[in-house]
PDB file of N, CA and C in Angstrom:
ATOM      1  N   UNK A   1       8.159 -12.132 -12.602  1.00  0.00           N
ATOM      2  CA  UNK A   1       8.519 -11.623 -11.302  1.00  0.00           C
ATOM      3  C   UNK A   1       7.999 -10.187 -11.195  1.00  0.00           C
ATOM      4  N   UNK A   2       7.561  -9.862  -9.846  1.00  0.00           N
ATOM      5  CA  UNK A   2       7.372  -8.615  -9.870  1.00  0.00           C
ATOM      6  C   UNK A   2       7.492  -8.358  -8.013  1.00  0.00           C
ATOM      7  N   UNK A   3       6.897  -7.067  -7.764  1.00  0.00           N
ATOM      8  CA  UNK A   3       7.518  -6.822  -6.283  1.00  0.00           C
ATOM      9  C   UNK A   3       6.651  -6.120  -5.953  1.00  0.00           C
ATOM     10  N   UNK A   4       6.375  -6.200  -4.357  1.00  0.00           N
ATOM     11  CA  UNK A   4       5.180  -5.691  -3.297  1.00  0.00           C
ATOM     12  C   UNK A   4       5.959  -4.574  -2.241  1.00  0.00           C
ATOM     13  N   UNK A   5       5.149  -3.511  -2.315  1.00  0.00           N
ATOM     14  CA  UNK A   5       5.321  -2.520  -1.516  1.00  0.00           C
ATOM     15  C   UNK A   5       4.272  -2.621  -0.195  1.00  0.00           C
ATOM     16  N   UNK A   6       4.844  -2.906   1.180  1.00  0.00           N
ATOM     17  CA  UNK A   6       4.196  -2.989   2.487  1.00  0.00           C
ATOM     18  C   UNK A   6       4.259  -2.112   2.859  1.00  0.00           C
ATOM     19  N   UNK A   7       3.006  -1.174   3.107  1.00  0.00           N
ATOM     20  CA  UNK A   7       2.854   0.126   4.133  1.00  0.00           C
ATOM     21  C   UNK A   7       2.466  -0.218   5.389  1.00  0.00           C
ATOM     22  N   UNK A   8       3.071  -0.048   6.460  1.00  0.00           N
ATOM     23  CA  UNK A   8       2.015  -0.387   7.635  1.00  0.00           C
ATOM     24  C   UNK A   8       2.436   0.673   8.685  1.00  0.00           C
ATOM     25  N   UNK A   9       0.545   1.199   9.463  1.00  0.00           N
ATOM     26  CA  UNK A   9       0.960   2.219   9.957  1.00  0.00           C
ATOM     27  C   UNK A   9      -0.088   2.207  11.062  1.00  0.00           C
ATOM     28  N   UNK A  10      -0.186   2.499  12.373  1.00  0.00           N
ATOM     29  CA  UNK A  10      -1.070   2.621  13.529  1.00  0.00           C
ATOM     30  C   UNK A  10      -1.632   3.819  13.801  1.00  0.00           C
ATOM     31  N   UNK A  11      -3.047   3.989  14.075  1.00  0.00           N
ATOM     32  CA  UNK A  11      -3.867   5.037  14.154  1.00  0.00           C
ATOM     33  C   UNK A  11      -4.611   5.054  15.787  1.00  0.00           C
ATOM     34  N   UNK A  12      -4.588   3.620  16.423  1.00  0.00           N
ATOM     35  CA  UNK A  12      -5.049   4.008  17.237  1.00  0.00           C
ATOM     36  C   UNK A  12      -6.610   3.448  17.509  1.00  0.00           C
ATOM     37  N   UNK A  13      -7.501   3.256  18.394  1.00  0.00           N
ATOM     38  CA  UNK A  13      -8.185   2.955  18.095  1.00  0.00           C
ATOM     39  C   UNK A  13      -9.628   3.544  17.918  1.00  0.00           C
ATOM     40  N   UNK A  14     -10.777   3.027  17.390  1.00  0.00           N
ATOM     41  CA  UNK A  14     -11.656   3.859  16.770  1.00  0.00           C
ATOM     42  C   UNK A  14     -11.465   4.893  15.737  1.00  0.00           C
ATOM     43  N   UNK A  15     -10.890   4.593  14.989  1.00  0.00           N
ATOM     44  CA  UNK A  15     -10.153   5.182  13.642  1.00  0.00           C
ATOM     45  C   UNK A  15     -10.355   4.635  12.760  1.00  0.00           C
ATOM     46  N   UNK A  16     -11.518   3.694  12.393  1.00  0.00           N
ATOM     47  CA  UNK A  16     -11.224   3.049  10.942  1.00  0.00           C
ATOM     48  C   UNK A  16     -11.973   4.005   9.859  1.00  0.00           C
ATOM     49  N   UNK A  17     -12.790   5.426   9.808  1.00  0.00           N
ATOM     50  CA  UNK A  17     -13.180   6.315   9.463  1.00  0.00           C
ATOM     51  C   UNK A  17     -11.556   6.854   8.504  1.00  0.00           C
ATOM     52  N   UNK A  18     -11.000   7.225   9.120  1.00  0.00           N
ATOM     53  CA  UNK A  18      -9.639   8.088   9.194  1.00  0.00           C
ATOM     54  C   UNK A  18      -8.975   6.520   8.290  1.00  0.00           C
ATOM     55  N   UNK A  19      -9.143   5.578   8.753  1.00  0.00           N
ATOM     56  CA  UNK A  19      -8.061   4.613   7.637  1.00  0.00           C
ATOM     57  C   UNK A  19      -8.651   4.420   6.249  1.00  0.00           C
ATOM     58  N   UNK A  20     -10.407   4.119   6.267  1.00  0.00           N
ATOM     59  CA  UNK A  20     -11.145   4.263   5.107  1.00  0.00           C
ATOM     60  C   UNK A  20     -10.640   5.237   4.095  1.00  0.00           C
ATOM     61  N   UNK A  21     -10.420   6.485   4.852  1.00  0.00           N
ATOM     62  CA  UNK A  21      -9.964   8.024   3.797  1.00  0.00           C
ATOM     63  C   UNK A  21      -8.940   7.675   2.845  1.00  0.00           C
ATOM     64  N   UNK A  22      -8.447   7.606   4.271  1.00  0.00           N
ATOM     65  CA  UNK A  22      -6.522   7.385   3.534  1.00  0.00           C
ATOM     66  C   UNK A  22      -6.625   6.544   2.477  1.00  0.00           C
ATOM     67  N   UNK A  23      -7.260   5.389   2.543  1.00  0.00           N
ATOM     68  CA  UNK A  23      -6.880   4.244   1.609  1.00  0.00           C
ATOM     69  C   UNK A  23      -7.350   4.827   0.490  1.00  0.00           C
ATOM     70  N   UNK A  24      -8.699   5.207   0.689  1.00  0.00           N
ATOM     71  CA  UNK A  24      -9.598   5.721  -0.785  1.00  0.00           C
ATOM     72  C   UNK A  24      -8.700   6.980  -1.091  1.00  0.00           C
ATOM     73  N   UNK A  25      -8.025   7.453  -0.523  1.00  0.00           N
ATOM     74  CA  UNK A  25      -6.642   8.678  -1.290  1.00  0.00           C
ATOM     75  C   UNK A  25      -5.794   7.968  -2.389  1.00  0.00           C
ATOM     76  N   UNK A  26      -5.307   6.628  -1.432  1.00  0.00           N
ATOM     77  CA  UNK A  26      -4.189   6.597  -2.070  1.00  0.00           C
ATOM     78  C   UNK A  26      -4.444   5.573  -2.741  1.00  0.00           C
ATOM     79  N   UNK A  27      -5.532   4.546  -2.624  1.00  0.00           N
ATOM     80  CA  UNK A  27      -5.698   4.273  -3.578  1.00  0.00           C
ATOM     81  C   UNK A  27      -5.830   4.624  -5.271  1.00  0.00           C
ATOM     82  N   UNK A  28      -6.360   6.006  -5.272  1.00  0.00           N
ATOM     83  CA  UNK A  28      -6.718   6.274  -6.610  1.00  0.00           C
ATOM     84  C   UNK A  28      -5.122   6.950  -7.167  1.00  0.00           C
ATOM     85  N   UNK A  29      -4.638   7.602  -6.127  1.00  0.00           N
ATOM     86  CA  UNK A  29      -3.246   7.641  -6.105  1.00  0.00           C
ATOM     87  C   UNK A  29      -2.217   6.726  -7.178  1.00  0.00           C
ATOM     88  N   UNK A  30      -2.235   5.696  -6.332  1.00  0.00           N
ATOM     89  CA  UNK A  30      -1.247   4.592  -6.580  1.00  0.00           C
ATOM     90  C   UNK A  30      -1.742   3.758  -8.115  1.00  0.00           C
ATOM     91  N   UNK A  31      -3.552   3.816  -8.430  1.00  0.00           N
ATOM     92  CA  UNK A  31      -3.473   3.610  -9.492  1.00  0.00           C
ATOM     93  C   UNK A  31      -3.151   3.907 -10.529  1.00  0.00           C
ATOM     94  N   UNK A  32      -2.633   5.335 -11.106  1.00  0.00           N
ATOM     95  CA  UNK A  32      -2.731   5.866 -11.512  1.00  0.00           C
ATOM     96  C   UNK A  32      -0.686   6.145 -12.071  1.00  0.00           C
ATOM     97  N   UNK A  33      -0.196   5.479 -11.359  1.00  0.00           N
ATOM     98  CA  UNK A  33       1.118   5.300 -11.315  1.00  0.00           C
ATOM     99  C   UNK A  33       1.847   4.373 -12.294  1.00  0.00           C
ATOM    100  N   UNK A  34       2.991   4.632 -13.000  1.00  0.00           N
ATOM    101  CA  UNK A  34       3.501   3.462 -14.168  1.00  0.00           C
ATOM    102  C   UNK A  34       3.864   2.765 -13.311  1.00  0.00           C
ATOM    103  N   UNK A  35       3.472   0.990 -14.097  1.00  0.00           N
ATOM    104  CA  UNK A  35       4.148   0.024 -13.464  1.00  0.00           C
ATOM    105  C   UNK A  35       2.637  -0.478 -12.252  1.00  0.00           C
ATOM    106  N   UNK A  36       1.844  -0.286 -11.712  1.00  0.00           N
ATOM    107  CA  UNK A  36       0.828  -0.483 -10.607  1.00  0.00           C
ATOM    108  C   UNK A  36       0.315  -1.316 -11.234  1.00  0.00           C
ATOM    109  N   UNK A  37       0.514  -2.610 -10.055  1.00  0.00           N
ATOM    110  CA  UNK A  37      -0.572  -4.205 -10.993  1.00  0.00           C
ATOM    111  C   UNK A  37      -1.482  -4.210  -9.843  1.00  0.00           C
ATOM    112  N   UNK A  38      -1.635  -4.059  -8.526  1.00  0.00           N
ATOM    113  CA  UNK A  38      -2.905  -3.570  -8.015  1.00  0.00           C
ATOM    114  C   UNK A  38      -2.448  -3.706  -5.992  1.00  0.00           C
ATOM    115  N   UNK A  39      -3.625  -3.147  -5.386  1.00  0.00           N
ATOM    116  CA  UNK A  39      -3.673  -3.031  -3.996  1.00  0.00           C
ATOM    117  C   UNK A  39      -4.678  -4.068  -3.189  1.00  0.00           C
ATOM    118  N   UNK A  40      -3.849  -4.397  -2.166  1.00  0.00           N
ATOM    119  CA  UNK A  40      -4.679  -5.113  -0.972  1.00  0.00           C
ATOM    120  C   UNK A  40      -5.041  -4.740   0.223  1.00  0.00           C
ATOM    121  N   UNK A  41      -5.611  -4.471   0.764  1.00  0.00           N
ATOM    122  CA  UNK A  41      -5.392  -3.515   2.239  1.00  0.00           C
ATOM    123  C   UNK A  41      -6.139  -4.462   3.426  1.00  0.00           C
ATOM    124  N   UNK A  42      -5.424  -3.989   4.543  1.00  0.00           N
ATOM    125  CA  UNK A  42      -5.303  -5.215   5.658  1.00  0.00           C
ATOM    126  C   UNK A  42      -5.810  -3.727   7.227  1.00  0.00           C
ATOM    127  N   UNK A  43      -6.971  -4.184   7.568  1.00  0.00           N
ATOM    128  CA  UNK A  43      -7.572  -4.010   8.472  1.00  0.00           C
ATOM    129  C   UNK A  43      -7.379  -4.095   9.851  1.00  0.00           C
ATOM    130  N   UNK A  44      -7.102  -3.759  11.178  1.00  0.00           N
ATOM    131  CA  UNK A  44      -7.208  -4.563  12.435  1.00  0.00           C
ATOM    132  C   UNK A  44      -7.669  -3.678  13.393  1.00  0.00           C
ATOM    133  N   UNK A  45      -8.622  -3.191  12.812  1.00  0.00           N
ATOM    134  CA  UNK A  45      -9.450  -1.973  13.696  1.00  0.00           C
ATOM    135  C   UNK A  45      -9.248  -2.415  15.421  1.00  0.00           C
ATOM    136  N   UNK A  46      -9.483  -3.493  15.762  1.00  0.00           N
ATOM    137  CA  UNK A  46      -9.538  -3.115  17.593  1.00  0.00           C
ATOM    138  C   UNK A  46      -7.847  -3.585  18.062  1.00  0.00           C
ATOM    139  N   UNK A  47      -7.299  -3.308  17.066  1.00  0.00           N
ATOM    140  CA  UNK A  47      -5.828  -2.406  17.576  1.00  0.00           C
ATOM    141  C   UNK A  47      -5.533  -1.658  17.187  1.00  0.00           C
ATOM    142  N   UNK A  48      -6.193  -0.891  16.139  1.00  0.00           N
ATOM    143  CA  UNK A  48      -5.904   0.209  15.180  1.00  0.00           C
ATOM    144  C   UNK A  48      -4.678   0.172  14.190  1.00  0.00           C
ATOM    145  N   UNK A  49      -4.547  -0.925  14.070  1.00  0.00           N
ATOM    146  CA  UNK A  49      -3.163  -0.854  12.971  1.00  0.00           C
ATOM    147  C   UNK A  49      -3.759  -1.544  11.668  1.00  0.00           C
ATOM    148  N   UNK A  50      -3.196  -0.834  10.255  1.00  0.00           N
ATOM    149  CA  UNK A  50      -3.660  -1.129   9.119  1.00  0.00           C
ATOM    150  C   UNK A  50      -2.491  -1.167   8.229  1.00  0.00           C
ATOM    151  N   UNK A  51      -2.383  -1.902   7.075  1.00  0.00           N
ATOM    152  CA  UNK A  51      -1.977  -1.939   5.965  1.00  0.00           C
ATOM    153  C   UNK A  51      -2.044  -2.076   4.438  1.00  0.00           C
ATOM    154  N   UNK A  52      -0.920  -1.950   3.447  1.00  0.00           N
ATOM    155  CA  UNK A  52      -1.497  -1.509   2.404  1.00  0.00           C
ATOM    156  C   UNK A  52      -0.497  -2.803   2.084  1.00  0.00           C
ATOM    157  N   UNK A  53      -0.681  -3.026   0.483  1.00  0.00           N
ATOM    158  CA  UNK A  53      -0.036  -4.217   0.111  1.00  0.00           C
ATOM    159  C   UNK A  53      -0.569  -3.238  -1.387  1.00  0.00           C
ATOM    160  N   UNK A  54       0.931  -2.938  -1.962  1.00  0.00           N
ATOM    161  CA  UNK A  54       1.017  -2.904  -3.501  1.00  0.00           C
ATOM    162  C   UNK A  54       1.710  -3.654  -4.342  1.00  0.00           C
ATOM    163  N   UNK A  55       0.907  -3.721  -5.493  1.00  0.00           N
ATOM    164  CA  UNK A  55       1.853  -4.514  -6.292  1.00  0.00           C
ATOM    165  C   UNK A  55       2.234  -4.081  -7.374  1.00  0.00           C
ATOM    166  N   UNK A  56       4.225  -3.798  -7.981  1.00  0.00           N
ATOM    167  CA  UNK A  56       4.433  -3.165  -8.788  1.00  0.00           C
ATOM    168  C   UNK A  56       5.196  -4.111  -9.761  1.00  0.00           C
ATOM    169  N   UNK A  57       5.247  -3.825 -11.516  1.00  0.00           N
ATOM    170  CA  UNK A  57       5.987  -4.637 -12.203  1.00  0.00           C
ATOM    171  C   UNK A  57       7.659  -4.602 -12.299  1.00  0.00           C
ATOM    172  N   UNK A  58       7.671  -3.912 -11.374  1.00  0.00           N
ATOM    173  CA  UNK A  58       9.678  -3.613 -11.082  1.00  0.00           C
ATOM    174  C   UNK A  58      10.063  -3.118  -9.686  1.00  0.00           C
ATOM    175  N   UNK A  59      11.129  -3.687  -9.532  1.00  0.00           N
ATOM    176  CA  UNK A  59      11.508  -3.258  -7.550  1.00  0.00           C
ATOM    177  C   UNK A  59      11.720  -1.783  -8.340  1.00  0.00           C
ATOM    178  N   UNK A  60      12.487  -1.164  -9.192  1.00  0.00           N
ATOM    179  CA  UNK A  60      12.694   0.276  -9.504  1.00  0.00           C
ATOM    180  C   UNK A  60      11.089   1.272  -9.364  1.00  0.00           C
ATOM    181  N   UNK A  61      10.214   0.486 -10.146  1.00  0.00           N
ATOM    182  CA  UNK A  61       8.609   0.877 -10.220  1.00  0.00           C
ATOM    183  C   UNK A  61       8.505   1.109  -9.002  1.00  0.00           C
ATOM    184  N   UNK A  62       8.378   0.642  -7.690  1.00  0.00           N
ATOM    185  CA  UNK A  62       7.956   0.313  -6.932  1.00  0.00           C
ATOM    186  C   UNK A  62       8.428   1.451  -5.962  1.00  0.00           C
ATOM    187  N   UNK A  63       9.875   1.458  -6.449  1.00  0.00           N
ATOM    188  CA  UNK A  63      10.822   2.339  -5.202  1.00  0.00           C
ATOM    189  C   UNK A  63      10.419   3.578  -5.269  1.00  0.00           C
ATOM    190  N   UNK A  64       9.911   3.712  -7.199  1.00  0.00           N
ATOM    191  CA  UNK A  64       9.807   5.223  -7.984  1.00  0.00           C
ATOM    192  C   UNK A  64       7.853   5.883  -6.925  1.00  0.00           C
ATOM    193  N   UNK A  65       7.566   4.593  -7.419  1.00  0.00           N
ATOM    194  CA  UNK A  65       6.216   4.888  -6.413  1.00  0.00           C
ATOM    195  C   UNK A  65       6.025   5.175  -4.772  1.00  0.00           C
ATOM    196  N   UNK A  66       7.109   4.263  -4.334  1.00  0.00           N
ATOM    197  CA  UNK A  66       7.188   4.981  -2.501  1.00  0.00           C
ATOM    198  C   UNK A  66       8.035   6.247  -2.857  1.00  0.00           C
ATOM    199  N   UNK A  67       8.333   6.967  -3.512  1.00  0.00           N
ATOM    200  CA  UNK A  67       9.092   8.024  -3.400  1.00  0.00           C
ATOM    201  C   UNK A  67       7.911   8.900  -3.642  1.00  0.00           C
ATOM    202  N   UNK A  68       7.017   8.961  -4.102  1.00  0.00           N
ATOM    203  CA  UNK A  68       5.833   9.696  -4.544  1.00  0.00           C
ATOM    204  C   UNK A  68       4.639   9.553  -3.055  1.00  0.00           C
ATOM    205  N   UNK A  69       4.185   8.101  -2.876  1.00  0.00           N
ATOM    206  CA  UNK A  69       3.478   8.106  -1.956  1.00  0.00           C
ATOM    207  C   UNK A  69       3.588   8.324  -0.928  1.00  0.00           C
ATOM    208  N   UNK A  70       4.957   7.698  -0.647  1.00  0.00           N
ATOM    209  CA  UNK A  70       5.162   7.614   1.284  1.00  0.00           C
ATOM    210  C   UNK A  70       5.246   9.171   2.000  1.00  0.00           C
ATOM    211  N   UNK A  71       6.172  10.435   1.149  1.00  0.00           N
ATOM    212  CA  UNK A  71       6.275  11.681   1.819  1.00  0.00           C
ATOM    213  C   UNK A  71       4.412  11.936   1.928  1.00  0.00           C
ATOM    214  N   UNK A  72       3.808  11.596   1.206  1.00  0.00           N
ATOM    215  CA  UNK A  72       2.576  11.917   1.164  1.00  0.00           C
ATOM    216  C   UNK A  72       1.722  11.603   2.340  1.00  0.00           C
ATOM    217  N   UNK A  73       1.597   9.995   2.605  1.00  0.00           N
ATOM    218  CA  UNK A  73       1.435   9.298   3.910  1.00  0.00           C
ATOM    219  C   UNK A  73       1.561   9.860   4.719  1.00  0.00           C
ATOM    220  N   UNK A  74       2.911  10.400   5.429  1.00  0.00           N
ATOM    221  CA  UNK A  74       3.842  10.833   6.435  1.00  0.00           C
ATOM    222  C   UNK A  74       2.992  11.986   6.811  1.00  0.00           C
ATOM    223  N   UNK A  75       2.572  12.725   5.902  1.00  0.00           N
ATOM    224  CA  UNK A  75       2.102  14.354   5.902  1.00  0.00           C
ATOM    225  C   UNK A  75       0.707  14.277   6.161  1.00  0.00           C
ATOM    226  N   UNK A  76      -0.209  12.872   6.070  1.00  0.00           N
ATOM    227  CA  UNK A  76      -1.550  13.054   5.963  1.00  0.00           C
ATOM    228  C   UNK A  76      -1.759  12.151   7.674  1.00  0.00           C
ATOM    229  N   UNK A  77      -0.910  11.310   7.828  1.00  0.00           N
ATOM    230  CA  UNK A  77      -0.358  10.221   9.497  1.00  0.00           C
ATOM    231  C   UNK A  77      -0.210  11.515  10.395  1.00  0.00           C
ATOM    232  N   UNK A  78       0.581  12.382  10.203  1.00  0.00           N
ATOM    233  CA  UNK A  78       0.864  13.843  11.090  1.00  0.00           C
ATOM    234  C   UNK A  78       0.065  14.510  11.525  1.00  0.00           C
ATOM    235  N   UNK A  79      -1.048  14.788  11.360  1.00  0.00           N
ATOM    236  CA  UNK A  79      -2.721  15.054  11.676  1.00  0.00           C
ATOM    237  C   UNK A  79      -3.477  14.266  12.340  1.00  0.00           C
ATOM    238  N   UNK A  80      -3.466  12.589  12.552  1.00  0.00           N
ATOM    239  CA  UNK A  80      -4.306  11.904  13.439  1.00  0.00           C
ATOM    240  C   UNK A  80      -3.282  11.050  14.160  1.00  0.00           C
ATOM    241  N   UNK A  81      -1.621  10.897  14.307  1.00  0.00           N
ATOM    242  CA  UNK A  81      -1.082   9.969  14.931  1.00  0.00           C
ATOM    243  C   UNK A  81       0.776  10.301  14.865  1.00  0.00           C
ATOM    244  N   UNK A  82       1.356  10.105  16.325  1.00  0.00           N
ATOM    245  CA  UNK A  82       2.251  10.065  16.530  1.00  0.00           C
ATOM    246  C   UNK A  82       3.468   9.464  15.962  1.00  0.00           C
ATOM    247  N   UNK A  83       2.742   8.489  16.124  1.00  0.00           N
ATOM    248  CA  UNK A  83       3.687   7.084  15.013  1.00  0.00           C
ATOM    249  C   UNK A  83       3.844   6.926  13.645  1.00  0.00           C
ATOM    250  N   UNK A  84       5.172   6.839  13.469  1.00  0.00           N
ATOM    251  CA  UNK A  84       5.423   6.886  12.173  1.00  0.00           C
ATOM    252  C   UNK A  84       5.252   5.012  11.598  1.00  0.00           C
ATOM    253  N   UNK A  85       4.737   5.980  10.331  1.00  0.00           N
ATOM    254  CA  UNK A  85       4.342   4.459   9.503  1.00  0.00           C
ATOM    255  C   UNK A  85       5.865   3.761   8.951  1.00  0.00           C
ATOM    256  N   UNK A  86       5.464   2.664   8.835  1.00  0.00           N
ATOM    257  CA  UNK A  86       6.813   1.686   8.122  1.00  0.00           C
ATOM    258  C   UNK A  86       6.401   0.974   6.957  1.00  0.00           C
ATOM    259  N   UNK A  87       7.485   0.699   5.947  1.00  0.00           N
ATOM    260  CA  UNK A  87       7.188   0.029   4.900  1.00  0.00           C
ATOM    261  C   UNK A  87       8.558  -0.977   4.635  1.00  0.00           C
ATOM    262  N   UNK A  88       8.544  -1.752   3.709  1.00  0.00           N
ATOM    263  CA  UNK A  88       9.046  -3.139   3.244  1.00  0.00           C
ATOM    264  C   UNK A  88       8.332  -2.921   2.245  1.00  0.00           C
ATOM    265  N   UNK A  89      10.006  -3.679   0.871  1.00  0.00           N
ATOM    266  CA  UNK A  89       9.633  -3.778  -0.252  1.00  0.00           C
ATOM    267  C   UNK A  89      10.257  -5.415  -0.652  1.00  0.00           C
ATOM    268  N   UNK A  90       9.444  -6.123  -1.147  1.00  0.00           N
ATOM    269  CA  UNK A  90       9.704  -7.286  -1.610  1.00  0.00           C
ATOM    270  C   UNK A  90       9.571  -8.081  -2.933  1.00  0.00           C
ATOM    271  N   UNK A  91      10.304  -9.010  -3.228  1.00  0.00           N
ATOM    272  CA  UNK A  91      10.168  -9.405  -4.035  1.00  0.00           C
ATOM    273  C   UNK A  91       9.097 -10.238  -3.978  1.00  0.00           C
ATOM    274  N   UNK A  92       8.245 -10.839  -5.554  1.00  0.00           N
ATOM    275  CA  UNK A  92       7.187 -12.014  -4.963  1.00  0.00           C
ATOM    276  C   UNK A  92       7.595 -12.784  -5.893  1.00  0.00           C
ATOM    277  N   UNK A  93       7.482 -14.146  -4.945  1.00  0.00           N
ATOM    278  CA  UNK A  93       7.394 -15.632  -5.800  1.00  0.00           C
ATOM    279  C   UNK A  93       6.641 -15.929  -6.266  1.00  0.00           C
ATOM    280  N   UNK A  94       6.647 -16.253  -7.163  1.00  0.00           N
ATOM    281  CA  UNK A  94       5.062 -16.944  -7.628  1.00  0.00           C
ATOM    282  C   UNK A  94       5.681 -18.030  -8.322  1.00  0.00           C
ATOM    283  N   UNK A  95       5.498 -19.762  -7.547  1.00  0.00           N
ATOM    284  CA  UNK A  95       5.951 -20.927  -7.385  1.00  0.00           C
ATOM    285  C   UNK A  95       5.262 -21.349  -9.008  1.00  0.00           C
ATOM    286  N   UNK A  96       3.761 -20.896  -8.902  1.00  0.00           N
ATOM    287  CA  UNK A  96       3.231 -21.397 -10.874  1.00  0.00           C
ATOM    288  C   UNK A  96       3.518 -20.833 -11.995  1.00  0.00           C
ATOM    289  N   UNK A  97       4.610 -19.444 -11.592  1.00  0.00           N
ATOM    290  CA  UNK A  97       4.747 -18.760 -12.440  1.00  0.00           C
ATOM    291  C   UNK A  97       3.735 -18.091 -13.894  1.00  0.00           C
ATOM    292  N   UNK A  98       2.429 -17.740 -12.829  1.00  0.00           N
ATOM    293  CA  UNK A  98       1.191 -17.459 -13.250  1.00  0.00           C
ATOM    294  C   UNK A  98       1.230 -15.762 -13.446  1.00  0.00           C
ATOM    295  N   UNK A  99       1.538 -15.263 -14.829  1.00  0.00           N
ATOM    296  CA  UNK A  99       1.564 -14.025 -14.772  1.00  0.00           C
ATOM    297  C   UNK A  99       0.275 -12.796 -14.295  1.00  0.00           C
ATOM    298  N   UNK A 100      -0.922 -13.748 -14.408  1.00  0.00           N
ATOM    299  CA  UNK A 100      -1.951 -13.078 -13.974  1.00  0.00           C
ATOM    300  C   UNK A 100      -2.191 -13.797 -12.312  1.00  0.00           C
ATOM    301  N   UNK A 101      -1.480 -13.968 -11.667  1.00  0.00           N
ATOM    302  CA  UNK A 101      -1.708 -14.436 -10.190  1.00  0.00           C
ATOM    303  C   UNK A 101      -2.242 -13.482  -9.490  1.00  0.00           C
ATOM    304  N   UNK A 102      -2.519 -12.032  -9.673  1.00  0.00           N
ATOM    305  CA  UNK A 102      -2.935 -10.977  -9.382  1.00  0.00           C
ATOM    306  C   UNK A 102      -3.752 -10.419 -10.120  1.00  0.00           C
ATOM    307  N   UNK A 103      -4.096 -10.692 -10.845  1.00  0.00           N
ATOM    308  CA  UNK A 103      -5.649 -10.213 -11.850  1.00  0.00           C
ATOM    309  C   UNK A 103      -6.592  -9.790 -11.010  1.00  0.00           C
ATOM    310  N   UNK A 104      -6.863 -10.847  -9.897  1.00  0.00           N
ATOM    311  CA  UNK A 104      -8.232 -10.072  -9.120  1.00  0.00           C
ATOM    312  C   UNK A 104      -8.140  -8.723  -8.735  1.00  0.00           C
ATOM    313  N   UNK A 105      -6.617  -7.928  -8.531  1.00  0.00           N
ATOM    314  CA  UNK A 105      -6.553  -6.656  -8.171  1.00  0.00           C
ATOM    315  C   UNK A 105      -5.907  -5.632  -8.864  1.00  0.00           C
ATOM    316  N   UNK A 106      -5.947  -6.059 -10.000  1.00  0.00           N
ATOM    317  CA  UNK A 106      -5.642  -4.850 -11.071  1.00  0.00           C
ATOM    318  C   UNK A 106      -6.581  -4.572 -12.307  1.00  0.00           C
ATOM    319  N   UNK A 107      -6.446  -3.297 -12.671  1.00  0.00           N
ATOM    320  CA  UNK A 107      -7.357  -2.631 -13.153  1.00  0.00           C
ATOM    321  C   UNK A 107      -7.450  -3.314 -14.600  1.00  0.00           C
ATOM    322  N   UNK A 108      -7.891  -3.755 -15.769  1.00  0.00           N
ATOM    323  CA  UNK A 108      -8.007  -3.644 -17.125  1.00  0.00           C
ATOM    324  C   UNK A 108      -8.355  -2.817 -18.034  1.00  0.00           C
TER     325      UNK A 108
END
């Protein structure tokens, strides 16, 4: 078992410059964190809303990591957009109980 951190946050449109950044921030960010099994990020440029999808080996890992990233987010969102970002933290199933079900996005 392990658990996913959902960032999702609106920029607006013609902004995918400004979402590229961010991600490549926090990406190297978030790798770099105990507990980080890896990131997905979710696109929708002609509405301008984007998201992040992390994956951590403990809801505690996870919480310890939005406590680090999100004030960060908040402070870098405050410069190109009104709207505040939202997140969701979840647990994940994994029905095959395949501990590498996420290999394609974590580092070795």
């Amino acid at each position: 078992m392990y658990y996913a951190r959902l960032i999702q946050y609106k920029l607006g449109t013609n902004q995918r410059k400004v979402a590229e950044e961010l991600t490549k921030k926090f990406d190297k960010i978030s790798r770099n964190l105990y507990g980080f099994r890896g990131n997905v990020y979710f696109f929708d440029d002609p509405h301008g809303e984007y998201k992040a999808l992390n994956y951590w080996d403990t809801k505690e890992l996870a919480e310890k990591a939005h406590e680090v990233l999100f004030p960060q987010l908040e402070n870098e969102l405050k410069n190109v957009t009104t709207e505040k970002p939202r997140y969701s933290i979840f647990e994940v199933y994994d029905p095959t109980d395949d501990q590498d079900l996420v290999a394609s996005h974590t580092i070795k």
